[in-house]
N, C-alpha and C. Protein backbone atom coordinates (compact mmCIF):
# COMPACT_ATOMS: atom_id res chain seq x y z
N UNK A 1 69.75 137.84 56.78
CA UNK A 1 70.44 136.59 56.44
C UNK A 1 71.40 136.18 57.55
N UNK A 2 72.38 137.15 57.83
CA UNK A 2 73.11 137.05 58.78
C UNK A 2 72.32 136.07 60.05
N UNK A 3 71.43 136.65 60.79
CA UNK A 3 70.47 137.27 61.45
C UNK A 3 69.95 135.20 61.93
N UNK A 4 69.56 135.07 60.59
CA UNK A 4 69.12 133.58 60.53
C UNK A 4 70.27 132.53 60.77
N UNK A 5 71.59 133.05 60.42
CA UNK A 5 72.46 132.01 59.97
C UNK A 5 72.80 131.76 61.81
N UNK A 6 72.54 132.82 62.10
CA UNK A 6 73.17 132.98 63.90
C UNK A 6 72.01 132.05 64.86
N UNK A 7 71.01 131.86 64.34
CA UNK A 7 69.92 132.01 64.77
C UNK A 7 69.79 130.15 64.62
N UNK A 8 70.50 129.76 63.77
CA UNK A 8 70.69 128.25 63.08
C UNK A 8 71.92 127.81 63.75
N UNK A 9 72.74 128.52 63.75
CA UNK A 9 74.27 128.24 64.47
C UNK A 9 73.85 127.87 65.97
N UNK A 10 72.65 128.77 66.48
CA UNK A 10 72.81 128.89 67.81
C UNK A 10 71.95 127.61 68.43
N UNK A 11 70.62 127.47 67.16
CA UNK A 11 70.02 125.75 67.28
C UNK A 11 70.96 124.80 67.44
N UNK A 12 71.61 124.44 66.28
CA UNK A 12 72.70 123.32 65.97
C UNK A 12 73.27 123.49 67.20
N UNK A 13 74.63 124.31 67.75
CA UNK A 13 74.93 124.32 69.10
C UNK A 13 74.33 123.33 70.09
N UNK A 14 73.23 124.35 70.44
CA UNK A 14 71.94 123.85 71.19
C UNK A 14 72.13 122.14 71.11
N UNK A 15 72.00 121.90 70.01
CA UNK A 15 71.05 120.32 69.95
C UNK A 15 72.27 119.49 70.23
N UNK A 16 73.76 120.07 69.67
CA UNK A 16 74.79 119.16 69.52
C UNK A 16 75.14 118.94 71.15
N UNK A 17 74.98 120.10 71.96
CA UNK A 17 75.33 119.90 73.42
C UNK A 17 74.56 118.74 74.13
N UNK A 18 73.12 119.03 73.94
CA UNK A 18 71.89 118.02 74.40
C UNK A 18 72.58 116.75 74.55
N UNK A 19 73.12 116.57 72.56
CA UNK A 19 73.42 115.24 72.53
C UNK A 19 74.39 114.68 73.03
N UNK A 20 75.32 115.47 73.38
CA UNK A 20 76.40 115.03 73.98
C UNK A 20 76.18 114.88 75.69
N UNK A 21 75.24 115.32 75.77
CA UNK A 21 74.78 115.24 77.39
C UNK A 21 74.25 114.10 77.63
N UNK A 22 73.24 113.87 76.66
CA UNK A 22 72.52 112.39 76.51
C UNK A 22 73.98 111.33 76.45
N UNK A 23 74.43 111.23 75.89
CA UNK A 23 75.45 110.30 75.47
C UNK A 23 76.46 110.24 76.48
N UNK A 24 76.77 111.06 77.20
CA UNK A 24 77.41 111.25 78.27
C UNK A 24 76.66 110.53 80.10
N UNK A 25 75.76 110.85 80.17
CA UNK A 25 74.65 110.22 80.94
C UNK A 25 74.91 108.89 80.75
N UNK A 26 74.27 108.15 79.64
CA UNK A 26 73.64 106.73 79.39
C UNK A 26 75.32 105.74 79.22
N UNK A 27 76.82 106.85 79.19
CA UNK A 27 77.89 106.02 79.20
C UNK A 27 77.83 106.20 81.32
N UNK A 28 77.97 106.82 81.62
CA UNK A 28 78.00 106.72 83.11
C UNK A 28 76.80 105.78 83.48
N UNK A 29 75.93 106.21 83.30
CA UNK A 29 75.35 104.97 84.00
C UNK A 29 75.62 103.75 83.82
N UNK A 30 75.73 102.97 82.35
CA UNK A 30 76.53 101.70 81.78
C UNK A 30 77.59 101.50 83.14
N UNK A 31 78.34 102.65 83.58
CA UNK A 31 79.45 102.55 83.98
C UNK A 31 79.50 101.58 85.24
N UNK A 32 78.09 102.90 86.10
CA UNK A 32 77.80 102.42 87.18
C UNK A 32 77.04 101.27 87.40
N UNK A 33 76.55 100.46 86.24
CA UNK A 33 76.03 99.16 86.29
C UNK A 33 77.19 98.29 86.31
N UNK A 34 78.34 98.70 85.98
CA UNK A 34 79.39 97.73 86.10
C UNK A 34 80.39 97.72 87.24
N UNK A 35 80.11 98.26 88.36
CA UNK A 35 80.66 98.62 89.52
C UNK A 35 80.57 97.25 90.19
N UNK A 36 81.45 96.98 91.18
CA UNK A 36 81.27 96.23 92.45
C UNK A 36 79.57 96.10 92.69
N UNK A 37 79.65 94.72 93.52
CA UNK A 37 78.46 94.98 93.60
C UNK A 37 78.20 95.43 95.46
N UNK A 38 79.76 95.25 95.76
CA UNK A 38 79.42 95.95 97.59
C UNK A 38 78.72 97.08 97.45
N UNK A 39 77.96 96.94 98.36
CA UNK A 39 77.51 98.29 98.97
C UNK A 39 78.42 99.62 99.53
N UNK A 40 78.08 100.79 99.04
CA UNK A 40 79.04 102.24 99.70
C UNK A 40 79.99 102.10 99.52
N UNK A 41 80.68 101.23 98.53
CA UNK A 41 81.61 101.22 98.66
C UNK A 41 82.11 103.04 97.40
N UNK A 42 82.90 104.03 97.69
CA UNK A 42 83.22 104.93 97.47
C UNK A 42 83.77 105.21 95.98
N UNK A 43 82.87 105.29 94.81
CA UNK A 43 83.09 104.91 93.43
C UNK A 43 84.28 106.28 93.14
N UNK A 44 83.88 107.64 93.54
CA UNK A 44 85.10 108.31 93.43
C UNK A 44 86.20 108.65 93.91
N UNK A 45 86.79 107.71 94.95
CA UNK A 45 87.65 108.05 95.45
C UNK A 45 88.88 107.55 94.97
N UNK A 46 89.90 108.31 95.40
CA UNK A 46 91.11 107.95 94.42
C UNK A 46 91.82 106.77 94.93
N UNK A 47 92.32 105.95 93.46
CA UNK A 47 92.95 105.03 94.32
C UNK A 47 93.80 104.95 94.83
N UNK A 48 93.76 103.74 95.88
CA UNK A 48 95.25 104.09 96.63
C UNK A 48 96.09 102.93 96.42
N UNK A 49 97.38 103.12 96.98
CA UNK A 49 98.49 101.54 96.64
C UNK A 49 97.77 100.35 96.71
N UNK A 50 98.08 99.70 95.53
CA UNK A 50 97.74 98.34 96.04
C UNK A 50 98.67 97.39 96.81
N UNK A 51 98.33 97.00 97.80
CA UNK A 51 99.56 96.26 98.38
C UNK A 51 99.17 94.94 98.92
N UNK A 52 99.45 93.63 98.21
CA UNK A 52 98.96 92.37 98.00
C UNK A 52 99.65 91.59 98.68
N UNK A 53 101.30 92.00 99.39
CA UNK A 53 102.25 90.95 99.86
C UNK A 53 102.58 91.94 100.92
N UNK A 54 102.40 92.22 102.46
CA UNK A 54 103.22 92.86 103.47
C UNK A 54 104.36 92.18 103.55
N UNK A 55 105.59 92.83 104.49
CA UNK A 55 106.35 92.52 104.70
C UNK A 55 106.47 91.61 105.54
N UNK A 56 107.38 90.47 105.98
CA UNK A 56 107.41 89.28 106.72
C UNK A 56 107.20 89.54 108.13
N UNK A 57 105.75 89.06 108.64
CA UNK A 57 105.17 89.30 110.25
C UNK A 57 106.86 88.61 111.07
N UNK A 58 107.05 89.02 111.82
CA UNK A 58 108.08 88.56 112.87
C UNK A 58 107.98 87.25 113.11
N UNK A 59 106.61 86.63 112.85
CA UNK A 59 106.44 84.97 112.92
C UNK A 59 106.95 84.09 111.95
N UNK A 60 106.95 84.76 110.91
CA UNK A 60 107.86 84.25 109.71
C UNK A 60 109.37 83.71 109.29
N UNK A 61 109.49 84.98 110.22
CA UNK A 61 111.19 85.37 110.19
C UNK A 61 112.10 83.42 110.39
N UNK A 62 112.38 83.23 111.01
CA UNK A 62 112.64 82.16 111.40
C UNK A 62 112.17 80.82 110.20
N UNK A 63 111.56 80.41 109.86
CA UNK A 63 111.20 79.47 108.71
C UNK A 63 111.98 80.66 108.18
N UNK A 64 111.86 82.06 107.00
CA UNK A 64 112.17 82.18 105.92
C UNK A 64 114.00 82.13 106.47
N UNK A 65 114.37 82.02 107.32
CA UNK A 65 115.81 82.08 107.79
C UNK A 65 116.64 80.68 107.35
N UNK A 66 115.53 79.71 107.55
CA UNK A 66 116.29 78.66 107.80
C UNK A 66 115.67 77.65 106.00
N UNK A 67 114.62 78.63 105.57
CA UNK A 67 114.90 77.93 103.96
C UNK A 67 116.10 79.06 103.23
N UNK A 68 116.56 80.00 103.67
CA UNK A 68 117.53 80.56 103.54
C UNK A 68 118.87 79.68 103.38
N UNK A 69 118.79 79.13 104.88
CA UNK A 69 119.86 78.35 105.26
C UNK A 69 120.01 76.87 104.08
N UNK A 70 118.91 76.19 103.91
CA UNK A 70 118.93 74.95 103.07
C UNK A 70 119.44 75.53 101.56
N UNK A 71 119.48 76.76 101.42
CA UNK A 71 120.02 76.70 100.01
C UNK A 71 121.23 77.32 100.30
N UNK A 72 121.97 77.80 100.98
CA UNK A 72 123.04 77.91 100.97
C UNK A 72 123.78 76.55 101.61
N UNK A 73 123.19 75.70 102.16
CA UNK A 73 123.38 74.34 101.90
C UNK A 73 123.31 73.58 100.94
N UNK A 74 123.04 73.92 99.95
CA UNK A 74 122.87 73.24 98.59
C UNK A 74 123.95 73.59 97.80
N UNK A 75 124.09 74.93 97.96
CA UNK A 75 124.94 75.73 96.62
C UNK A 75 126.26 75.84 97.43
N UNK A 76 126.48 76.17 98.94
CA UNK A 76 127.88 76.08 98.88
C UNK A 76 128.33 75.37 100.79
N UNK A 77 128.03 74.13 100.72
CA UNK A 77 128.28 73.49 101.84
C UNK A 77 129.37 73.64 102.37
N UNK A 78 130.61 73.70 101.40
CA UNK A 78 131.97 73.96 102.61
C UNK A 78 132.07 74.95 103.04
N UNK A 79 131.74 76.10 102.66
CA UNK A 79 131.35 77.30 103.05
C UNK A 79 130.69 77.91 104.59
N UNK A 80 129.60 76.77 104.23
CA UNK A 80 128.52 76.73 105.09
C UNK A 80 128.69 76.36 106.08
N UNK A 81 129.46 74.78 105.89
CA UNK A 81 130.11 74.11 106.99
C UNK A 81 130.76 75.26 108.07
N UNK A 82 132.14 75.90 107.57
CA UNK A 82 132.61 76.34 108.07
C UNK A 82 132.07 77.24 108.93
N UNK A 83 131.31 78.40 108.32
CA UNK A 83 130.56 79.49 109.01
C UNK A 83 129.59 78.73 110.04
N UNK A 84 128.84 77.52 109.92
CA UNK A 84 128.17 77.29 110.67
C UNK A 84 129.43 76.40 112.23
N UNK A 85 130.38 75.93 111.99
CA UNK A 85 131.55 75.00 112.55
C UNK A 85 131.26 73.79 113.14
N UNK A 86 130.00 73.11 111.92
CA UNK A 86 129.98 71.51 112.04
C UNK A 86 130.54 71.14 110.82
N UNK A 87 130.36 69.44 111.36
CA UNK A 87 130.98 68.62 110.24
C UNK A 87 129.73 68.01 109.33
N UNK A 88 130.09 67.14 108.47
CA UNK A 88 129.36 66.98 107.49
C UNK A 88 127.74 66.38 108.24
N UNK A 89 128.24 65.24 109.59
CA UNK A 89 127.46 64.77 109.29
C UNK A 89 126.17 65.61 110.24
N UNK A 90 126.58 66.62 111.04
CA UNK A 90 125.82 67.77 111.56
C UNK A 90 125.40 68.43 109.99
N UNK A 91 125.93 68.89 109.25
CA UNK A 91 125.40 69.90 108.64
C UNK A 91 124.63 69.10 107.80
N UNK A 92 124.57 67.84 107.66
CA UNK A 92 123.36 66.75 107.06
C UNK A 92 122.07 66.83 107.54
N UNK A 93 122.36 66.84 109.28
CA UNK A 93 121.30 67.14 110.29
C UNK A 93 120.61 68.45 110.24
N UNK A 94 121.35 69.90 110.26
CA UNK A 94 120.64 70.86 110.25
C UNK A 94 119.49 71.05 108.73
N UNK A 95 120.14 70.60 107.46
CA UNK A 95 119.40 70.37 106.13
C UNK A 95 118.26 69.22 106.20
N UNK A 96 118.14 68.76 107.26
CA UNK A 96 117.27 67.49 107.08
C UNK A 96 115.87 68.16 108.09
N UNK A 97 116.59 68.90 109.06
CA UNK A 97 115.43 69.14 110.26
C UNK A 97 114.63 70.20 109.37
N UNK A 98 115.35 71.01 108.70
CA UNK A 98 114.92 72.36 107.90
C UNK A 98 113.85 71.91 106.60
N UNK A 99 114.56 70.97 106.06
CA UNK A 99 113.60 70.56 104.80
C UNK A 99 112.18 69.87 105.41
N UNK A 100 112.13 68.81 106.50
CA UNK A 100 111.19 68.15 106.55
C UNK A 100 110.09 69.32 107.44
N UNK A 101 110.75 70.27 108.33
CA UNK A 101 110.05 71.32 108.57
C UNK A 101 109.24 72.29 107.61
N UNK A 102 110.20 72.22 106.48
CA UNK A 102 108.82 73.14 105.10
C UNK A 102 108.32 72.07 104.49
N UNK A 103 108.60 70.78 104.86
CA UNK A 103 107.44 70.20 103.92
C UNK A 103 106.12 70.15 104.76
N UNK A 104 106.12 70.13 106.21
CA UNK A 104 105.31 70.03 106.72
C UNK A 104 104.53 71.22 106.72
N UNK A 105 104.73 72.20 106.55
CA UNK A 105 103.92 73.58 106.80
C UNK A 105 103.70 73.99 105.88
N UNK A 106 102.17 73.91 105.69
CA UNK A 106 101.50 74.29 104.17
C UNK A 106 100.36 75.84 104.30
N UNK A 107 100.60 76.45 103.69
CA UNK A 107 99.85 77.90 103.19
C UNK A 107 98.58 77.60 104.00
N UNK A 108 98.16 78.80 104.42
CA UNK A 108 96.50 78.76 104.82
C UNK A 108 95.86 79.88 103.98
N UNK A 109 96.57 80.35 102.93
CA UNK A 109 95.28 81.16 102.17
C UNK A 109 94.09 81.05 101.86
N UNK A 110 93.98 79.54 101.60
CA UNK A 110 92.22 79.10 100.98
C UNK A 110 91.44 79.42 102.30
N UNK A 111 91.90 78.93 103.50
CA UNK A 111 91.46 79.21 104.97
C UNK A 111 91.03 80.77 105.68
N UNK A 112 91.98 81.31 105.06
CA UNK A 112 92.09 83.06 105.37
C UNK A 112 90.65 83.26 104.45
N UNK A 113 91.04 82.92 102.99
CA UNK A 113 89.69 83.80 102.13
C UNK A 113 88.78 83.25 102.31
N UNK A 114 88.52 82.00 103.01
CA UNK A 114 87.10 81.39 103.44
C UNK A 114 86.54 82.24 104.82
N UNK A 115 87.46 82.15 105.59
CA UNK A 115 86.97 83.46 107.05
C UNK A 115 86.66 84.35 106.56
N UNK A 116 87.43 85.15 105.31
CA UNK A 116 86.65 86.60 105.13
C UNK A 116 85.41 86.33 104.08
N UNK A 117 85.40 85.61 103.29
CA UNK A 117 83.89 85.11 102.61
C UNK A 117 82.76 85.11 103.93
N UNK A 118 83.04 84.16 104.62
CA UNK A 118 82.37 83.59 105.68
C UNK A 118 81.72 84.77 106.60
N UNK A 119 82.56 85.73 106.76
CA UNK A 119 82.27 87.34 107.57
C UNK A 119 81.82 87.80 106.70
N UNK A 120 81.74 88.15 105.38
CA UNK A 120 81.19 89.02 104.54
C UNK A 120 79.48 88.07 104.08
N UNK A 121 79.64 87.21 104.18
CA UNK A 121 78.01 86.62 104.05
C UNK A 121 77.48 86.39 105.05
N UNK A 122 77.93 86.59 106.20
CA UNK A 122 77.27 86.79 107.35
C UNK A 122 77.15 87.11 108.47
N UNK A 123 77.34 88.80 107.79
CA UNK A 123 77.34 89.94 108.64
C UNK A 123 76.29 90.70 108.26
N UNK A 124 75.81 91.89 109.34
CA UNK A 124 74.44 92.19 109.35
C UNK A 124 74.74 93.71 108.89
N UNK A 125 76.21 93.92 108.98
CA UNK A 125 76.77 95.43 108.73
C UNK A 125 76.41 95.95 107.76
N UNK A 126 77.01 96.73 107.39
CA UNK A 126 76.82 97.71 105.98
C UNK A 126 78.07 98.32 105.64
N UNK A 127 78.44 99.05 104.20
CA UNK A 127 78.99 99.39 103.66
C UNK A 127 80.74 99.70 104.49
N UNK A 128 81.23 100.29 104.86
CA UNK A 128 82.61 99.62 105.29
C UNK A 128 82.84 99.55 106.67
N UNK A 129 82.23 99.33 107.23
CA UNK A 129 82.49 98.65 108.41
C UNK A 129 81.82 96.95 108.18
N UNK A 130 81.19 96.64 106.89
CA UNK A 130 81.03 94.95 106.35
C UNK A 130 82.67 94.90 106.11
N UNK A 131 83.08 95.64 104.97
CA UNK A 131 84.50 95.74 104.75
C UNK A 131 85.15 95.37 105.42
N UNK A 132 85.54 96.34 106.74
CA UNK A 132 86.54 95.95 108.00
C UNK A 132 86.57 94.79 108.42
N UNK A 133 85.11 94.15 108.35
CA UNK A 133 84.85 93.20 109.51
C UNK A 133 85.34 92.37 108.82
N UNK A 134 85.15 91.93 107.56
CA UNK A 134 85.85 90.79 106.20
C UNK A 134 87.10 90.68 106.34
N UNK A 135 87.58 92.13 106.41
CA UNK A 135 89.28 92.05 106.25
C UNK A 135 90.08 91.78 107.51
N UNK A 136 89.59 92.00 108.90
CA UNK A 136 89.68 91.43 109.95
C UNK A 136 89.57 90.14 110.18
N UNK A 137 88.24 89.42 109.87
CA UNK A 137 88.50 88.16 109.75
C UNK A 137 89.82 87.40 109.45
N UNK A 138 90.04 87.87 107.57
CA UNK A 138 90.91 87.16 107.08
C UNK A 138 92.37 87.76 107.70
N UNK A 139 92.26 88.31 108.38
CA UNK A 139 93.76 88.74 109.23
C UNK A 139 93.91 87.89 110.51
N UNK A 140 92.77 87.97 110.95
CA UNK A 140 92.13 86.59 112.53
C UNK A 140 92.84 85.72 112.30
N UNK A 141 92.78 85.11 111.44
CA UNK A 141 92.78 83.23 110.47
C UNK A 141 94.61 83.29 110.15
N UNK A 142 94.84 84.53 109.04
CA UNK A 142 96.17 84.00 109.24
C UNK A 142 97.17 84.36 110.39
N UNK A 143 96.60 85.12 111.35
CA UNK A 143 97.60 84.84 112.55
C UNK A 143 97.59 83.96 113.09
N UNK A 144 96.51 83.16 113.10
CA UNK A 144 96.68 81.80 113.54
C UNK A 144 97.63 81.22 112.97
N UNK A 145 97.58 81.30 111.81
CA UNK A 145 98.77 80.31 111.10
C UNK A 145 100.29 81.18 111.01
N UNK A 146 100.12 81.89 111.32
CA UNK A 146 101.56 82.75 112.11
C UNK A 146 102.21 82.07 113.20
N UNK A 147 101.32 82.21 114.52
CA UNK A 147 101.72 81.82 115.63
C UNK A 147 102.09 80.53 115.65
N UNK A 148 101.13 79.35 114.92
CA UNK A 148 101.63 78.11 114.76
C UNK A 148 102.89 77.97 114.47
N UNK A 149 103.69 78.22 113.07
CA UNK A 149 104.63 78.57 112.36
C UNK A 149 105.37 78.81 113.46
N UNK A 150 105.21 80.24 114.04
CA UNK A 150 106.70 80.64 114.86
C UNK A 150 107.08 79.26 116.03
N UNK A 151 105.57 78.67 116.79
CA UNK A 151 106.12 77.89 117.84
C UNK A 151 106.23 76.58 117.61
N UNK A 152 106.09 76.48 116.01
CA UNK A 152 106.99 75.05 115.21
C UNK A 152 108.23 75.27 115.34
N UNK A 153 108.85 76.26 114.34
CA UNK A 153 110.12 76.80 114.54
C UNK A 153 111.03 76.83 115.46
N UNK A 154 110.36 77.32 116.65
CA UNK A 154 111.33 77.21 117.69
C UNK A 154 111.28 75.69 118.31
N UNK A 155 110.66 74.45 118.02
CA UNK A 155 111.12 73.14 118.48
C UNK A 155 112.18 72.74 117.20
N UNK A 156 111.95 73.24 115.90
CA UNK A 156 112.64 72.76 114.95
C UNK A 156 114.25 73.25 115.55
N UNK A 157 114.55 74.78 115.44
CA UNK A 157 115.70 75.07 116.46
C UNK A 157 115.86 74.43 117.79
N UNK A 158 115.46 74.03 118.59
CA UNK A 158 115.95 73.53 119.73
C UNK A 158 116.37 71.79 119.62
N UNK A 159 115.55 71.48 118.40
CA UNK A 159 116.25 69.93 117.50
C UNK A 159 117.09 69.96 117.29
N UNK A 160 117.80 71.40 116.30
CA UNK A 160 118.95 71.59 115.85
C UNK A 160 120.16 71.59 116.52
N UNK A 161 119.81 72.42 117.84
CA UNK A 161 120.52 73.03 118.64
C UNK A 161 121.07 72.05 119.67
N UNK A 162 120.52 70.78 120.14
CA UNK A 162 120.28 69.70 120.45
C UNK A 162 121.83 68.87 119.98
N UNK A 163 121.93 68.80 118.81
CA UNK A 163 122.93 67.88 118.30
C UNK A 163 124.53 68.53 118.10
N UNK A 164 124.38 69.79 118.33
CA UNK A 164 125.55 70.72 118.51
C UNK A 164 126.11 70.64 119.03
N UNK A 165 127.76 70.80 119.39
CA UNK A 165 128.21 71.18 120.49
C UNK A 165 128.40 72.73 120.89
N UNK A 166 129.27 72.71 121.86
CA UNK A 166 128.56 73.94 122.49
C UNK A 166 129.29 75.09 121.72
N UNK A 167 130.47 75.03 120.86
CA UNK A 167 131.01 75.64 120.08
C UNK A 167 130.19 76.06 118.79
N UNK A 168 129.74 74.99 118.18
CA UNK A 168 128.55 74.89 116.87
C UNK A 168 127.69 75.94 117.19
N UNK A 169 127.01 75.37 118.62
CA UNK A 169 125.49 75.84 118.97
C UNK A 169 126.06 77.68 118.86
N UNK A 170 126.86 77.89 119.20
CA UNK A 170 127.31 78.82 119.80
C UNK A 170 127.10 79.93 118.07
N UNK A 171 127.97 79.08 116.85
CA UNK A 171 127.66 79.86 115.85
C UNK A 171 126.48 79.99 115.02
N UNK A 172 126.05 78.35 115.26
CA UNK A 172 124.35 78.05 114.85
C UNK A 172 123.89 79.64 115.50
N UNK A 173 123.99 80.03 116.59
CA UNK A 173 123.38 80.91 117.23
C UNK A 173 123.46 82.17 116.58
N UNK A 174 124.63 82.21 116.28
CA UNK A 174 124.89 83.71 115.53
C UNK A 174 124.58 84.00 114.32
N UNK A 175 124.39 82.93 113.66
CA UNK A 175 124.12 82.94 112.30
C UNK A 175 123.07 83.22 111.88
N UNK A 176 121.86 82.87 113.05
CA UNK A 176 120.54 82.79 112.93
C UNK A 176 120.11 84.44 113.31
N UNK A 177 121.23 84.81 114.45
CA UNK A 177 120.37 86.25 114.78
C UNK A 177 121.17 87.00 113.97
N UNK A 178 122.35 86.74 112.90
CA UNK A 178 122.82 88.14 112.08
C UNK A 178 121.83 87.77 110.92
N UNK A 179 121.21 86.28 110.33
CA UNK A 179 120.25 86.69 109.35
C UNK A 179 118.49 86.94 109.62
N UNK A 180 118.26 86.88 110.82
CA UNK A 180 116.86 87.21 111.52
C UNK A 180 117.00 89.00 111.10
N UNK A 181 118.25 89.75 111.44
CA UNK A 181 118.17 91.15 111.51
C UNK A 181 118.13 91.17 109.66
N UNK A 182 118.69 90.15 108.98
CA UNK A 182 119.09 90.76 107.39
C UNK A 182 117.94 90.55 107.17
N UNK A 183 116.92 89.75 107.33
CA UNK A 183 115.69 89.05 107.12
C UNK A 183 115.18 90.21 107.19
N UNK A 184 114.86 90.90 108.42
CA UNK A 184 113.54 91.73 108.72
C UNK A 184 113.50 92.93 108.47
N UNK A 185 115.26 93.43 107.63
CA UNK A 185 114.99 94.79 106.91
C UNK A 185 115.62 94.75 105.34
N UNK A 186 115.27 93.63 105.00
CA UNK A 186 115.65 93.49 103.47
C UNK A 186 114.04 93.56 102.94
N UNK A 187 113.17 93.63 103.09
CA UNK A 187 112.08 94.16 102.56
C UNK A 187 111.29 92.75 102.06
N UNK A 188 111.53 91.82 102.21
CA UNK A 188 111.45 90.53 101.84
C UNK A 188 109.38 90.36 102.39
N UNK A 189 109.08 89.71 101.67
CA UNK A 189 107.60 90.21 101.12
C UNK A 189 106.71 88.57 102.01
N UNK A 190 105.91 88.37 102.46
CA UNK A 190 104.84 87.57 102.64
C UNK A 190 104.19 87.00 101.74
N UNK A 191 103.99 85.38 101.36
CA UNK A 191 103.18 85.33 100.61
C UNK A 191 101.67 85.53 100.73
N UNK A 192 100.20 85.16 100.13
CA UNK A 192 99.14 85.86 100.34
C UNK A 192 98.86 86.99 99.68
N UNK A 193 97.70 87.03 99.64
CA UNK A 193 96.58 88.00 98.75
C UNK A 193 95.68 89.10 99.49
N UNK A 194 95.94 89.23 100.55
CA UNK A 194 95.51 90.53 101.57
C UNK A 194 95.82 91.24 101.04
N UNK A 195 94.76 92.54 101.15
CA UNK A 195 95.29 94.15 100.98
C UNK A 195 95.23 94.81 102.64
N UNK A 196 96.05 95.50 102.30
CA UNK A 196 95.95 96.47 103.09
C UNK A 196 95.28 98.06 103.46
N UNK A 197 94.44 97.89 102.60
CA UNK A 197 93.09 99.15 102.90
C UNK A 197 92.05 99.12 102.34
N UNK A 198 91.06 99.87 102.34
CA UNK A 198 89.82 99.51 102.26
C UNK A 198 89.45 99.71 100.99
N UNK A 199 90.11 100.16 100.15
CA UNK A 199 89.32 100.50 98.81
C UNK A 199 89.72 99.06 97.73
N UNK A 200 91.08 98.68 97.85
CA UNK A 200 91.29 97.44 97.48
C UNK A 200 90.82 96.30 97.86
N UNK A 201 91.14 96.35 99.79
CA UNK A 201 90.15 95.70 100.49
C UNK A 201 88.52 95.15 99.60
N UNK A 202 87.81 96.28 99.23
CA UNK A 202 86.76 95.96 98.95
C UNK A 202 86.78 95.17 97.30
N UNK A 203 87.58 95.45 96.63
CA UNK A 203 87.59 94.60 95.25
C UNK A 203 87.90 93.21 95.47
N UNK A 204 88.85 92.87 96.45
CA UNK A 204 89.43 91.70 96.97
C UNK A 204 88.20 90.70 97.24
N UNK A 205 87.20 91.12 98.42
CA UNK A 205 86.53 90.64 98.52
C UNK A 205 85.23 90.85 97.66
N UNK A 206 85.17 91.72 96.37
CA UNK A 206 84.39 91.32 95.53
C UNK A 206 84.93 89.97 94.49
N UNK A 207 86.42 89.81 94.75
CA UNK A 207 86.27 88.73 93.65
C UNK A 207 86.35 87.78 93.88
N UNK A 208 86.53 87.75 95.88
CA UNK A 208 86.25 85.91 96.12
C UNK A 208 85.24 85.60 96.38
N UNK A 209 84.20 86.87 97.12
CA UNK A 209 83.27 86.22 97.60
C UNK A 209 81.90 86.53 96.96
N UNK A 210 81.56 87.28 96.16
CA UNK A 210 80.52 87.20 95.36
C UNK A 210 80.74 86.21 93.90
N UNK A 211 80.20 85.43 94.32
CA UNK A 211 79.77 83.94 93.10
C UNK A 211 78.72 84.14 92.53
């Protein structure tokens, strides 16, 4: 009796493992039908940071300085006045060159994720070096719109600098390089949707560029 009951225990076992093997299988595969559809791209590897906003390229610095500057022109002008050592109708001038300067300079993200679409549908590569080449692109594209930016900036400053006297110019000057240094180690973030490595990298460009 015993003999049988062990003999039944050891079937059941048996069959319950099978099934759980079966069932285990047919959920992984489900799984792997729901993957990216890049190629090689590395299903077990661990993930790593996602990081969607770097810190402000050095081309930046300057615009985010001087929309800096327009709101502390807003919120505390006599203040401002002073630290900067114009009068009203200068510190009218520096808020006017600054504002019509960010209205003019508009985002190139749609531009960036069209270069890396554009490299990823037509490239002959494979699995991550297609990757690289995508995420290179869209790094190509917005340095362009970096460099533009910085050598706007510096005619927008030399406008500024222009209507100063040489006392003004003198603090205009200082003001700009004690918040260029607060700027570039306050951690202050980029806008944009870049990652910065390849495993994110590759989701990124699964969700703009496969339609």
């Amino acid at each position: 009796m015993k003999a049988a009951m062990l003999k039944l225990s050891s079937g059941f076992f048996s069959a319950l493992i099978f099934t759980f093997s079966c069932f285990a299988q047919e959920n992984a595969e489900q799984t792997l039908d729901k993957q990216p559809l890049i190629e090689n791209v590395r299903l077990k590897a661990p993930r790593q940071p996602r990081i969607l906003a770097p810190t402000l390229a050095p081309e930046e610095i300057d615009q985010a300085v001087l929309n800096r500057l327009m709101q502390e022109i807003i919120r505390s002008p006599e203040v401002t006045k002073i630290r900067l050592g114009v009068d009203d109708d200068q510190l009218q001038d520096i808020f006017v060159a600054a504002s019509n300067a960010r209205g003019f300079i508009n985002g190139s993200e749609m531009q960036n994720v069209r270069a890396m679409c554009d490299s990823w549908e037509q490239s002959s590569l494979i699995g991550d070096a297609r990757i690289h080449a995508a995420l290179d692109a869209y790094k190509a594209r917005e340095q362009l719109t970096r460099n533009f930016i910085a050598k706007y900036y510096r005619v927008v400053l030399s406008d500024i600098e222009t209507n100063l006297s040489e006392q003004a110019k003198a603090s205009f000057q200082n003001y700009m390089n004690d918040r260029r240094r607060r700027m570039a180690n306050a951690g202050v973030v980029s806008r944009g949707a870049i990652v910065q490595n390849l495993y994110n990298g590759a989701e990124t460009i699964n969700f703009y560029c496969h339609r």
